[in-house]
PDB file of N, CA and C in Angstrom:
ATOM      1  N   UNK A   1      96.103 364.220  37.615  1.00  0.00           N
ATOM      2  CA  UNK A   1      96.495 362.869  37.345  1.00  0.00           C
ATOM      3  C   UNK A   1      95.276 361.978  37.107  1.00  0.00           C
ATOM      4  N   UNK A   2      94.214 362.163  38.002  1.00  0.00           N
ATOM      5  CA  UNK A   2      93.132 361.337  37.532  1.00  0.00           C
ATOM      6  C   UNK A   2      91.886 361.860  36.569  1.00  0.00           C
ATOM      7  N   UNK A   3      92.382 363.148  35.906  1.00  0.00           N
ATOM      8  CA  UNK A   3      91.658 363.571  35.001  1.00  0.00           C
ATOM      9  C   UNK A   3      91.584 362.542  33.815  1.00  0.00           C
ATOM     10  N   UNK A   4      92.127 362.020  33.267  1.00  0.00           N
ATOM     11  CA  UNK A   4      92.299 360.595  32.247  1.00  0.00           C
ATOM     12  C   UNK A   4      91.537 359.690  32.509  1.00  0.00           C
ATOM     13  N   UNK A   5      91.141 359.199  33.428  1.00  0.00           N
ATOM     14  CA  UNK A   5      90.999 358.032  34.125  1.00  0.00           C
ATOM     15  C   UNK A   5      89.409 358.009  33.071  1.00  0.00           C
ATOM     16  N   UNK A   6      88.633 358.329  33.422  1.00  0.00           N
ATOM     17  CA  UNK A   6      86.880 358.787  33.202  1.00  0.00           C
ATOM     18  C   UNK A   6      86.928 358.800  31.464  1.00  0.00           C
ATOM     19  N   UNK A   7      87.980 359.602  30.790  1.00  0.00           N
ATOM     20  CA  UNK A   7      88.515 359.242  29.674  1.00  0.00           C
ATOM     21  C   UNK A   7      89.139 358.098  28.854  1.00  0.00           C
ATOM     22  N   UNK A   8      89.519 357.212  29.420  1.00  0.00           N
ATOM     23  CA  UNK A   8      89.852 356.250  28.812  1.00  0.00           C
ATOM     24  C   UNK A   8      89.266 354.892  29.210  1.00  0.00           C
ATOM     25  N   UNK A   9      88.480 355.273  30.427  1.00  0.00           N
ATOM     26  CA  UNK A   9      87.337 353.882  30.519  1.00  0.00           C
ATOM     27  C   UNK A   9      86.058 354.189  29.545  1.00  0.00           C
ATOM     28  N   UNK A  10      85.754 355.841  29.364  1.00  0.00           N
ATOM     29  CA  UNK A  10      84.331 356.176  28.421  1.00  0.00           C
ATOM     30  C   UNK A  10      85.241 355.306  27.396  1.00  0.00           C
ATOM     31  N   UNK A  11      86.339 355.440  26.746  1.00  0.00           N
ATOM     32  CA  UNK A  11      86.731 355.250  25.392  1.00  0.00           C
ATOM     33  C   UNK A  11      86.733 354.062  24.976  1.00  0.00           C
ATOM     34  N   UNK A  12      87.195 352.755  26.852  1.00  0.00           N
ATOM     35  CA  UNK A  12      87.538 351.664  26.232  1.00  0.00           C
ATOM     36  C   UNK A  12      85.759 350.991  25.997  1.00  0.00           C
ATOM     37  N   UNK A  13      84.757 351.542  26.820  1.00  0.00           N
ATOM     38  CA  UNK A  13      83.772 350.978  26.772  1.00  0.00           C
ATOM     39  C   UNK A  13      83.283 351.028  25.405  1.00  0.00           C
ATOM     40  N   UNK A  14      83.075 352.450  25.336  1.00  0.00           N
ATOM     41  CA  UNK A  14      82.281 352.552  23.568  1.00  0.00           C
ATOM     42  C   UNK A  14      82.970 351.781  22.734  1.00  0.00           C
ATOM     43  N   UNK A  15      84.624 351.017  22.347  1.00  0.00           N
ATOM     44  CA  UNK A  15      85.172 350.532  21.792  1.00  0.00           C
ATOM     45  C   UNK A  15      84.141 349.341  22.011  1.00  0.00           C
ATOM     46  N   UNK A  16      84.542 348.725  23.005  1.00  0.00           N
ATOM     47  CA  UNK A  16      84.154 347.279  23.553  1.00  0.00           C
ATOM     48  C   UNK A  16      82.360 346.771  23.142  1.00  0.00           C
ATOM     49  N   UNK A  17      81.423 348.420  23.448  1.00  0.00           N
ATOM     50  CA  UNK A  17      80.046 347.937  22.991  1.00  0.00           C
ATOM     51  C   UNK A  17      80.064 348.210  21.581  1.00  0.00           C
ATOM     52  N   UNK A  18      80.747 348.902  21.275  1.00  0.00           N
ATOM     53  CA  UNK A  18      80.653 349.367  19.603  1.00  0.00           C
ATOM     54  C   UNK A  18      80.984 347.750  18.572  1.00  0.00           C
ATOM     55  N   UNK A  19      82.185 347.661  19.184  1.00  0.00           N
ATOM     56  CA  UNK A  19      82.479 345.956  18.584  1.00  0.00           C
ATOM     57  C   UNK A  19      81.784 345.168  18.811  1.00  0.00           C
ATOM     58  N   UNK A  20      80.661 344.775  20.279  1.00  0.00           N
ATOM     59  CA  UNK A  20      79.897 343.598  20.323  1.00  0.00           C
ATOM     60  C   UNK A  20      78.669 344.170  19.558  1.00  0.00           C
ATOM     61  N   UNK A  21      78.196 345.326  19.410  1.00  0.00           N
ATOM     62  CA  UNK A  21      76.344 345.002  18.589  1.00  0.00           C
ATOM     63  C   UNK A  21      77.217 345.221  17.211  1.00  0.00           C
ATOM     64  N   UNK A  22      78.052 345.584  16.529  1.00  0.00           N
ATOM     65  CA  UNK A  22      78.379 345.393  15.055  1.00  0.00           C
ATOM     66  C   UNK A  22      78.666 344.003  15.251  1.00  0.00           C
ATOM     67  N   UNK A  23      79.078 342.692  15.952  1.00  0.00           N
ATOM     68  CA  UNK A  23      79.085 341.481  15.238  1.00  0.00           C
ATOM     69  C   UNK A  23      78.064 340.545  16.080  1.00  0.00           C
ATOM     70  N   UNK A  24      76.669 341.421  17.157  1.00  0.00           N
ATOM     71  CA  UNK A  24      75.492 340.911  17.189  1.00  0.00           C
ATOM     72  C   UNK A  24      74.791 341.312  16.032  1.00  0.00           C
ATOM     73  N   UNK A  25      74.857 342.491  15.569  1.00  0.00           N
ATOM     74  CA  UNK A  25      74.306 342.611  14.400  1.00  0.00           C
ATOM     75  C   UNK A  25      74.605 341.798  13.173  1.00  0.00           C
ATOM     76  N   UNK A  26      76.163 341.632  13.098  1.00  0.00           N
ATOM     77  CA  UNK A  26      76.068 340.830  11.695  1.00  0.00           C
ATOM     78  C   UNK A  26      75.791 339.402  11.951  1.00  0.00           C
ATOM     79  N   UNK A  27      75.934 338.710  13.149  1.00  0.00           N
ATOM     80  CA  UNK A  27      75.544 337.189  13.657  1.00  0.00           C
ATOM     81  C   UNK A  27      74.249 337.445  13.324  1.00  0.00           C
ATOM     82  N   UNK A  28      73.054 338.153  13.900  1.00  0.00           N
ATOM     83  CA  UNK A  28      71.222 337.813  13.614  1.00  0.00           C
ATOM     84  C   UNK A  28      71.494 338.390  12.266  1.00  0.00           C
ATOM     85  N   UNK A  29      71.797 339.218  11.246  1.00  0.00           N
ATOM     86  CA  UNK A  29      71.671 339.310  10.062  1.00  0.00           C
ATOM     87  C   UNK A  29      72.031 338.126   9.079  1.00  0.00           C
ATOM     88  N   UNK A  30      72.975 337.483   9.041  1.00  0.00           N
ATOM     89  CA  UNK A  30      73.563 336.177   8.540  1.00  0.00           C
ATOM     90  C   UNK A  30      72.590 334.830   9.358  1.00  0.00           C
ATOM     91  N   UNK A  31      72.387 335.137  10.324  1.00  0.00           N
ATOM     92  CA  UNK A  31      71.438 333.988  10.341  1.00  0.00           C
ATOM     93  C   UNK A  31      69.900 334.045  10.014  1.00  0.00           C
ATOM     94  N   UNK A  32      69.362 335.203   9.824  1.00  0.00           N
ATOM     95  CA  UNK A  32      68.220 335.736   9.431  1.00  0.00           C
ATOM     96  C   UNK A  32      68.061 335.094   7.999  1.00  0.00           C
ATOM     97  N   UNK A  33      69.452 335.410   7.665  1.00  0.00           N
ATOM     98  CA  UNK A  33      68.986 335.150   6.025  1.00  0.00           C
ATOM     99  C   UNK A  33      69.275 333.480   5.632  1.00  0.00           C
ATOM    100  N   UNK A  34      69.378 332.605   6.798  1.00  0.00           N
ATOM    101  CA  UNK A  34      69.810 331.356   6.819  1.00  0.00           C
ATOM    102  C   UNK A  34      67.952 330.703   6.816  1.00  0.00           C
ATOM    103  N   UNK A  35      67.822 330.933   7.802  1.00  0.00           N
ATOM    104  CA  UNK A  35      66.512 329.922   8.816  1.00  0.00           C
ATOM    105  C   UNK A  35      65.256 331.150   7.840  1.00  0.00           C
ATOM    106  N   UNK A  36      64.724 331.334   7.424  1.00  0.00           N
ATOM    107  CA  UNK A  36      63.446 331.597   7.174  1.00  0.00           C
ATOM    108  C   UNK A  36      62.400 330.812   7.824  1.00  0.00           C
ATOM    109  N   UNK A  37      62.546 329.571   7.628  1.00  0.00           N
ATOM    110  CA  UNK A  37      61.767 328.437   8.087  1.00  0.00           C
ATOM    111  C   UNK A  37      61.112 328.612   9.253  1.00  0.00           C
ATOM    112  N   UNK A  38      62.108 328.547  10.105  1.00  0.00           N
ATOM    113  CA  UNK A  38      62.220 328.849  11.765  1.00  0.00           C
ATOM    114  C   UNK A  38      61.308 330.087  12.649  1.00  0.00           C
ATOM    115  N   UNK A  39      61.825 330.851  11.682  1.00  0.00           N
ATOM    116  CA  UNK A  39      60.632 332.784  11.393  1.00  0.00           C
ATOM    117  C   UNK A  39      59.110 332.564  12.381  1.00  0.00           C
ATOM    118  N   UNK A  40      58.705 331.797  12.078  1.00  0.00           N
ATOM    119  CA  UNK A  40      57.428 331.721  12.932  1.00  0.00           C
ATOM    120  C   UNK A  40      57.205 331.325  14.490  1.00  0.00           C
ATOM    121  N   UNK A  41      58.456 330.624  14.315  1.00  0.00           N
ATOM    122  CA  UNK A  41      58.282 330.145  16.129  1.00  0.00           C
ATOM    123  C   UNK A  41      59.007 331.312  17.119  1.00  0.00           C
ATOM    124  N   UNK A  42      60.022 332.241  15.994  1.00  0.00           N
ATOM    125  CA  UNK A  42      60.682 333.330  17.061  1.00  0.00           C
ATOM    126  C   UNK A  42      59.371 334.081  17.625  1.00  0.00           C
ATOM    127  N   UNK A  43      58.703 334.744  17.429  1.00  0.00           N
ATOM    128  CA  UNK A  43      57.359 335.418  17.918  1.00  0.00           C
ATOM    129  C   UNK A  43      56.551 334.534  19.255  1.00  0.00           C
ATOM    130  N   UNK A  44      56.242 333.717  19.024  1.00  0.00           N
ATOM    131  CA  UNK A  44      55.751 332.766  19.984  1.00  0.00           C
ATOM    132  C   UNK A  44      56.327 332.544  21.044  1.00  0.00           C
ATOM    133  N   UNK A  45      57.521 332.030  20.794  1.00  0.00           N
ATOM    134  CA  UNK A  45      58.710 331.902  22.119  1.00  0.00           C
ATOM    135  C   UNK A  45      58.746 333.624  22.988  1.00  0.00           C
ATOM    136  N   UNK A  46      58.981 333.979  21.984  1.00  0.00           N
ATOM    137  CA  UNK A  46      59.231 336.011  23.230  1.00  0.00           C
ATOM    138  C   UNK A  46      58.712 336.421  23.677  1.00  0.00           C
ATOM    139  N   UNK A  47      57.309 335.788  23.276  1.00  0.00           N
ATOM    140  CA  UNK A  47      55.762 336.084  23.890  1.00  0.00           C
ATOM    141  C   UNK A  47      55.794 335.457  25.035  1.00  0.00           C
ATOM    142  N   UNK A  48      56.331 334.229  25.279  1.00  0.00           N
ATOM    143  CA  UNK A  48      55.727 333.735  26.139  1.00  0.00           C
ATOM    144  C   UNK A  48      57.199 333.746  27.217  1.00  0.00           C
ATOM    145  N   UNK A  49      58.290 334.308  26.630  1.00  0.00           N
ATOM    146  CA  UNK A  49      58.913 334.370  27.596  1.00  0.00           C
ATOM    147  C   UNK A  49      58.960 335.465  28.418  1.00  0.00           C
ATOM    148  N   UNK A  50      57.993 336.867  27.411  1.00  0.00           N
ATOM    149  CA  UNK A  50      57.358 338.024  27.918  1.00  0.00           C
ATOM    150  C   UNK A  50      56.392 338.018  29.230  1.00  0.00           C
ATOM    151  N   UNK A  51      55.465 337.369  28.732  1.00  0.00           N
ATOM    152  CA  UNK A  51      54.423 336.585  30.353  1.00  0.00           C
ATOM    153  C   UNK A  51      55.386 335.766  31.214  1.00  0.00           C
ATOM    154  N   UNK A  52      56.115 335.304  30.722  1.00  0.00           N
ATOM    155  CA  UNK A  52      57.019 334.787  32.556  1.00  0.00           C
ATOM    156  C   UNK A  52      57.427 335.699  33.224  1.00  0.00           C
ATOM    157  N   UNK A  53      57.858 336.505  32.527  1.00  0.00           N
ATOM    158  CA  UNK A  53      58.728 337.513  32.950  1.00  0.00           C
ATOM    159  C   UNK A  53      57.690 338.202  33.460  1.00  0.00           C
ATOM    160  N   UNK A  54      56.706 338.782  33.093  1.00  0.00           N
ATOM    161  CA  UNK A  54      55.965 339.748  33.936  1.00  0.00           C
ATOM    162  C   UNK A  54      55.069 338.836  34.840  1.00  0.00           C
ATOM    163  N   UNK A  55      55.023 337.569  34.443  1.00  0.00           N
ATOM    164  CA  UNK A  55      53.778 337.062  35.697  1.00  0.00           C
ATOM    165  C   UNK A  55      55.247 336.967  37.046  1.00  0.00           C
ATOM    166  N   UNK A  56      56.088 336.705  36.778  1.00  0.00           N
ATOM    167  CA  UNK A  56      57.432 336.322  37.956  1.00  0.00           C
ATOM    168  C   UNK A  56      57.246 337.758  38.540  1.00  0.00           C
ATOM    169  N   UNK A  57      57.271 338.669  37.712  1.00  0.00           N
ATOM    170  CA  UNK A  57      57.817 340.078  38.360  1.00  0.00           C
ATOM    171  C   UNK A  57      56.630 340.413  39.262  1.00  0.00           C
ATOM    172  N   UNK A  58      55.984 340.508  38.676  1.00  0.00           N
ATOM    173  CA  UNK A  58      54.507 340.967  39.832  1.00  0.00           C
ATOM    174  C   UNK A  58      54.450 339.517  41.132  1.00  0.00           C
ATOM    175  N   UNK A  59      54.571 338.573  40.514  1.00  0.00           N
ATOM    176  CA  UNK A  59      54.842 337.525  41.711  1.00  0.00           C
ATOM    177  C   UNK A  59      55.828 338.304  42.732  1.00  0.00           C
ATOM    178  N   UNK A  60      57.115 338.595  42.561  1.00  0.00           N
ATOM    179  CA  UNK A  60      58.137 339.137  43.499  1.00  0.00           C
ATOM    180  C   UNK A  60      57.718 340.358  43.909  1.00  0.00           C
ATOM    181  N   UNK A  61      57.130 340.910  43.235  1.00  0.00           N
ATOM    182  CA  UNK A  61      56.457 342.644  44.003  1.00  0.00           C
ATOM    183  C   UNK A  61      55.414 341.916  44.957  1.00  0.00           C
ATOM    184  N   UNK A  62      54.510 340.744  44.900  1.00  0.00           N
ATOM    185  CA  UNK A  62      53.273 340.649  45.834  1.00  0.00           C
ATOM    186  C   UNK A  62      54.371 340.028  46.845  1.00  0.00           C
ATOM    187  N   UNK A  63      54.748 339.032  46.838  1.00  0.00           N
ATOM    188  CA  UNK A  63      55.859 338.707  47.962  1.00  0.00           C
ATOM    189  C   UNK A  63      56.877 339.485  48.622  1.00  0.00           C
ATOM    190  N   UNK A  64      57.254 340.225  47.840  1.00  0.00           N
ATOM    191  CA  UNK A  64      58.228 341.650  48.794  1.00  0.00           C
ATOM    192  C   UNK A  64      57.377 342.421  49.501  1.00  0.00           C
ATOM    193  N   UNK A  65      56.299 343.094  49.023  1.00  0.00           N
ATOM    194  CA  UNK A  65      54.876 343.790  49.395  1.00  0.00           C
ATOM    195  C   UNK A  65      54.850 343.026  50.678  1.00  0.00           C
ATOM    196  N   UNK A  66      53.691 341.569  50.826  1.00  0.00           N
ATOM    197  CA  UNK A  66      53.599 341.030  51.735  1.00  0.00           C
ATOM    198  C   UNK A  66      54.894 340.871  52.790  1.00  0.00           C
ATOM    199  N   UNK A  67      55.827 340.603  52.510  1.00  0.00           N
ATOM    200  CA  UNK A  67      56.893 340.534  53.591  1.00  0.00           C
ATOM    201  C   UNK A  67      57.094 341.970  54.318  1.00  0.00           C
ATOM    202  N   UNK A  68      57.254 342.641  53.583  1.00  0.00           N
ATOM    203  CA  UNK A  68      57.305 344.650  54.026  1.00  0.00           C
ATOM    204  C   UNK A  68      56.393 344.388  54.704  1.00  0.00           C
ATOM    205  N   UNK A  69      54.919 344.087  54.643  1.00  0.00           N
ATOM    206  CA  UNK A  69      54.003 344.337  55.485  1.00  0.00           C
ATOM    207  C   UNK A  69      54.453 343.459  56.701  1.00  0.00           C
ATOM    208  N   UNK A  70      54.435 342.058  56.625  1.00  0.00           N
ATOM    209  CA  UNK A  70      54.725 341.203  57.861  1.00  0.00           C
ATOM    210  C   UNK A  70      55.357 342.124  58.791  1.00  0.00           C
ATOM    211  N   UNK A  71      56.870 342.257  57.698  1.00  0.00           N
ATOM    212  CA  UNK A  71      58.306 343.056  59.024  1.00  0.00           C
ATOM    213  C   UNK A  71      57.894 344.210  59.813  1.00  0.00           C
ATOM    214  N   UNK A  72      56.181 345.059  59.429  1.00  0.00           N
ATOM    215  CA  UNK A  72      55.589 346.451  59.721  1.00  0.00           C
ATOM    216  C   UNK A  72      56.103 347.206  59.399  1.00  0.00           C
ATOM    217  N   UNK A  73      57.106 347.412  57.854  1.00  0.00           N
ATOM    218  CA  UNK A  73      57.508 348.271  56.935  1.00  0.00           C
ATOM    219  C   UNK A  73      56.607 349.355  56.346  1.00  0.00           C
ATOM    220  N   UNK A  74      56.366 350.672  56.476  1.00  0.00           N
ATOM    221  CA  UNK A  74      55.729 351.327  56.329  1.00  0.00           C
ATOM    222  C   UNK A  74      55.951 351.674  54.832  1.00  0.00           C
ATOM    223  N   UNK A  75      54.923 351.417  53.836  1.00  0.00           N
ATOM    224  CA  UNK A  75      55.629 351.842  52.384  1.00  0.00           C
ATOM    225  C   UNK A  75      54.461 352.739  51.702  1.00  0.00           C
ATOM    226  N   UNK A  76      53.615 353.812  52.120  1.00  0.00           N
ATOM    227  CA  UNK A  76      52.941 354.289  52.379  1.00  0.00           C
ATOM    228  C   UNK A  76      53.570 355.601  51.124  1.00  0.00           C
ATOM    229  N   UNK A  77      52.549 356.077  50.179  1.00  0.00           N
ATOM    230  CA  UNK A  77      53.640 356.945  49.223  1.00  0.00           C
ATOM    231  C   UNK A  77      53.059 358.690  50.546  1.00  0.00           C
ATOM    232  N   UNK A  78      53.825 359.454  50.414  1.00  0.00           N
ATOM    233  CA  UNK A  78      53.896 360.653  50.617  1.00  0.00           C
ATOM    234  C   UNK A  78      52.474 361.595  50.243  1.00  0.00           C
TER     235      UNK A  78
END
């Protein structure tokens, strides 16, 4: 009875992602060919939302780190 089950959630998913990147794809394709203009500032912006993202992330690893140490969490590799 629950042999189906695993089957028809794989099926409804691939439906469900299959339909959203075919009309993310055709949304940035149709607007690609809109804004040319614009073209130069996309690079700049991802860049720099690239360095938040990794200066935040290593921020939260030195603060988890330090707290592990406070609590006397042993994180010591093998």
């Amino acid at each position: 009875m629950m042999d189906w089950v695993p089957i028809v959630f794989v099926t409804f998913k691939v439906l469900v992602f299959g339909t959203g990147m075919f009309f993310a794809i055709k949304w940035h394709y149709e607007r690609g060919k809109k804004g040319k203009e614009k073209q130069s500032a996309v690079p700049r912006a991802g860049g720099k939302m690239a360095a938040v993202f990794v200066l935040s992330l290593l921020g939260l690893s030195l603060l988890t780190l330090g707290l592990s140490r406070m609590l006397g969490l042993d994180l010591t590799f093998p």
